[in-house]
Protein backbone atom coordinates (compact mmCIF):
# COMPACT_ATOMS: atom_id res chain seq x y z
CA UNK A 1 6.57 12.33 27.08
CA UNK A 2 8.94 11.25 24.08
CA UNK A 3 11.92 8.98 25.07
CA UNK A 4 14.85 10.30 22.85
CA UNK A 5 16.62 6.97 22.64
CA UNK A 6 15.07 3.67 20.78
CA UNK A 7 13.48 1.65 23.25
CA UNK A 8 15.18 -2.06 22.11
CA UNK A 9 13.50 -3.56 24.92
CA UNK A 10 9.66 -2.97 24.08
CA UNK A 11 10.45 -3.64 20.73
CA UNK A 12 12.18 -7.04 21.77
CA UNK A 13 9.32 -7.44 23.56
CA UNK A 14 6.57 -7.02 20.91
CA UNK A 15 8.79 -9.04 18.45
CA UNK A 16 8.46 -12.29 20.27
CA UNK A 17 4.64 -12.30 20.13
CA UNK A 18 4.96 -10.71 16.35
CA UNK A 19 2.54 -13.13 14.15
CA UNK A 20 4.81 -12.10 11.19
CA UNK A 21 7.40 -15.07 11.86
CA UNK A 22 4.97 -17.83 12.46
CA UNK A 23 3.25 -16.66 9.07
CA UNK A 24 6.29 -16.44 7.11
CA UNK A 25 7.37 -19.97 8.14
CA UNK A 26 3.87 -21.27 7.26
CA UNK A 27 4.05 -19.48 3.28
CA UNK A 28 7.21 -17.63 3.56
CA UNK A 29 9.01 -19.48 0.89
CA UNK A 30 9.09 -19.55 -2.85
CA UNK A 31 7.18 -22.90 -3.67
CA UNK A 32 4.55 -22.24 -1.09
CA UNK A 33 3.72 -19.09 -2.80
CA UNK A 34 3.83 -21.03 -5.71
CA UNK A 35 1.09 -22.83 -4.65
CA UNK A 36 -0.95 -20.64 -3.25
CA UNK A 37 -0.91 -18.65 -6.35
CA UNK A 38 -2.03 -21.39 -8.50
CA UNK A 39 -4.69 -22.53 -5.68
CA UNK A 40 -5.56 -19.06 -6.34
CA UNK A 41 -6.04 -19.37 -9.75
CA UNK A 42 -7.59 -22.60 -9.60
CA UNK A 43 -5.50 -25.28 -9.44
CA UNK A 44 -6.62 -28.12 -7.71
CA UNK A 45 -4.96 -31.84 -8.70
CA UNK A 46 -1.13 -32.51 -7.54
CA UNK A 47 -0.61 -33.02 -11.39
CA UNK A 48 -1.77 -29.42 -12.50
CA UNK A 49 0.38 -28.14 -9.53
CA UNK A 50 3.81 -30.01 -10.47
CA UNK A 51 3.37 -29.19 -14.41
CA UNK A 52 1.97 -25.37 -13.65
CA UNK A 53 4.89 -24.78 -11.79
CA UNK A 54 7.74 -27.03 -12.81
CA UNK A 55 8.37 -28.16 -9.57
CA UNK A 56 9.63 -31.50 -8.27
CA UNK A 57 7.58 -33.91 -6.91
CA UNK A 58 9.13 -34.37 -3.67
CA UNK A 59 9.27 -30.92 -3.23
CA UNK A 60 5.53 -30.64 -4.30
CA UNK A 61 4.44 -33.23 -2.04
CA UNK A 62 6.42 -31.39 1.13
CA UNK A 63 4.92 -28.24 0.91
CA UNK A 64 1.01 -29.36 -0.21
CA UNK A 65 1.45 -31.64 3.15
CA UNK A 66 2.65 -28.40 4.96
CA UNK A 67 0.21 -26.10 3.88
CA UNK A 68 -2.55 -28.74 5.06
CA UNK A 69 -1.27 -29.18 7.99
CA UNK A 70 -1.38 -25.16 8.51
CA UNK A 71 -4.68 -25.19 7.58
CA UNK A 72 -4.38 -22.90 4.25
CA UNK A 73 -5.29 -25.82 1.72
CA UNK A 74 -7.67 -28.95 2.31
CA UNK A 75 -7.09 -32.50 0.63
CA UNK A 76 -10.06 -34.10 -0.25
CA UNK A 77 -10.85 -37.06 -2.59
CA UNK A 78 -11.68 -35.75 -6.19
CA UNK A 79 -15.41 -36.76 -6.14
CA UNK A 80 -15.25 -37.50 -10.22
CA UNK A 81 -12.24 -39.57 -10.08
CA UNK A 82 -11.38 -41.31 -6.52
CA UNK A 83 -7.93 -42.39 -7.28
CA UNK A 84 -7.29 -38.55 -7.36
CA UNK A 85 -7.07 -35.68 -4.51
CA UNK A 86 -8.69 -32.16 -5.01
CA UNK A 87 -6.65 -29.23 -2.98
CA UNK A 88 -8.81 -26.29 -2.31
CA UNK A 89 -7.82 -23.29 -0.08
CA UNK A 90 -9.60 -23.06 3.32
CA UNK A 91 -11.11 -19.67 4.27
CA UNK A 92 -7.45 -19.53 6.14
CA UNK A 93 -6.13 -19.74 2.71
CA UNK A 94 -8.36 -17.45 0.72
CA UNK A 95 -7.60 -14.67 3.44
CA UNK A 96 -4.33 -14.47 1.52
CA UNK A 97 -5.20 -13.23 -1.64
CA UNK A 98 -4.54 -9.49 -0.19
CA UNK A 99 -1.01 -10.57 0.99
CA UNK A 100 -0.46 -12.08 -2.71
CA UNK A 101 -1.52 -8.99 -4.32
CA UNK A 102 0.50 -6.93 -2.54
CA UNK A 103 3.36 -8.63 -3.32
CA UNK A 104 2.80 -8.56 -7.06
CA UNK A 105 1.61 -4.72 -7.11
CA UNK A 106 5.41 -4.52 -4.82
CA UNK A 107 7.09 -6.55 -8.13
CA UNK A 108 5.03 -5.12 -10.69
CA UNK A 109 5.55 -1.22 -8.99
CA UNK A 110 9.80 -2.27 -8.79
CA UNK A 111 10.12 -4.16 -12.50
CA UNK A 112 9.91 -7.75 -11.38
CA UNK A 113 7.79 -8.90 -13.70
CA UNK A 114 4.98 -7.82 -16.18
CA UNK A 115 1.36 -5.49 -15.75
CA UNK A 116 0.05 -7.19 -19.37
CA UNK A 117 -2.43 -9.08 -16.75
CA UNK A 118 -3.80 -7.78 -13.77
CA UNK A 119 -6.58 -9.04 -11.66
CA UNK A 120 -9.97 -7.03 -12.79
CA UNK A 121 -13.69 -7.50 -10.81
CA UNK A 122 -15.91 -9.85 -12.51
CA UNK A 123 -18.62 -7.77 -12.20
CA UNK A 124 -17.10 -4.97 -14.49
CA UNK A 125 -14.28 -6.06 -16.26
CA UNK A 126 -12.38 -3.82 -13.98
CA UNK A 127 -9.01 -3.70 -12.51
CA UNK A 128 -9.25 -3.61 -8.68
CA UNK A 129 -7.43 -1.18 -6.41
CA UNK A 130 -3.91 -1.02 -5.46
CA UNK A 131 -3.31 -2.75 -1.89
CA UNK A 132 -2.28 -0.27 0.23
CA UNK A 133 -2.33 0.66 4.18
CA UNK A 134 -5.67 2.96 5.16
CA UNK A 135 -6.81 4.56 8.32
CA UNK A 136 -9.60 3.49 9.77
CA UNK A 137 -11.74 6.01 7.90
CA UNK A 138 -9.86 5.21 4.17
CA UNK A 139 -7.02 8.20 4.12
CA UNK A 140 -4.02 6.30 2.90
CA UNK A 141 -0.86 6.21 4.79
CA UNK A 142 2.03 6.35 4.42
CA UNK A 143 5.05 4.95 6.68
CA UNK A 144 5.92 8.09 8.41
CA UNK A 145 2.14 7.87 9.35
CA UNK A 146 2.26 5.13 11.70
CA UNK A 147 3.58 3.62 14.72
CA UNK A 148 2.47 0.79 17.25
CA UNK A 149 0.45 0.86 20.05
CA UNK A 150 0.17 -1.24 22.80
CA UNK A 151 -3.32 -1.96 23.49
CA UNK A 152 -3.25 -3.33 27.07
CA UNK A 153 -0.87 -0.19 28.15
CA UNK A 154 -1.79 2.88 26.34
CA UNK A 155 2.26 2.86 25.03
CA UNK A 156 2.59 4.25 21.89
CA UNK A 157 6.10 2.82 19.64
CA UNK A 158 7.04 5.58 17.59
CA UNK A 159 9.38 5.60 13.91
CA UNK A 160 12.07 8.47 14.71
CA UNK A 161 15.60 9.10 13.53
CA UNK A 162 17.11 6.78 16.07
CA UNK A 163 14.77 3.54 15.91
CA UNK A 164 11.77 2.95 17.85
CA UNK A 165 10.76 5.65 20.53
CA UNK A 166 8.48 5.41 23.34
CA UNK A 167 5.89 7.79 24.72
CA UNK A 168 4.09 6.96 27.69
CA UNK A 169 0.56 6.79 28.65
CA UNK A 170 -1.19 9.83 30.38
């Protein structure tokens, strides 16, 4: 049975245990994706960092300590030079690269910046696929396509023309 008014409540509810704040304060802002694009790209010493990306050293030092501490790069002594510190991205880090794709495809698809470059397989020299949001068996979807469920209840959180609409289990 459809509830024809937005159910606020469940989606309060499902909002405080979202994991898209915690994530966004961990990378949500511009130097930290920054970083992890150039971690991404290889850079590794605080010095290719700060000249890669213009950035100030304060600043540069704040967020390479936060992203440490949230486990998406490691600090490690540079084995060829020890006065020096290598960053590499954790497996927590790597995981990313989708989320950072997306986001360029998003600017590239809007004109934020330029296609001249685009990320290709190394295998074939080929450009990879577009990010985008599949079923389970690979049919794309689209927004109108989805909707939430609630694992432990059965509920299902549906898009309609009002916001958020519940059906019931059963």
């Amino acid at each position: 049975m459809l509830v024809e008014h937005p159910d606020i409540e469940a989606f309060r509810r499902a909002a405080l245990t979202c994991p898209l704040p915690p994530a966004v304060e961990l990378i949500g802002e511009r130097w930290a994706f920054l970083i992890l694009r150039g971690a991404l790209n290889g850079l590794q010493h605080f010095e290719q960092f700060q000249a890669g990306l213009g950035i100030a050293r304060n600043i540069l030092s704040n967020r390479l300590s936060r992203m440490v501490e949230g486990g998406i790069l490691e600090r490690h002594p540079d084995p060829d030079d020890r006065r020096k510190v290598v960053y590499s991205l954790t497996a927590k880090g790597e995981a990313l690269l989708p989320v950072v794709l997306a986001l360029r495809q998003w600017g590239e698809d809007w004109g934020h910046g330029s296609q001249d470059i685009v990320l290709a397989d190394t295998r074939d020299c080929k450009p990879v696929r577009r990010i985008s949001v599949q079923a389970h068996d690979g049919r794309p979807l689209q927004l109108n396509d989805l909707m939430w469920l609630d694992v432990s209840t059965g509920t299902e959180l549906r898009r309609g023309a009002e916001g958020l609409k519940k059906k019931a289990a059963g």
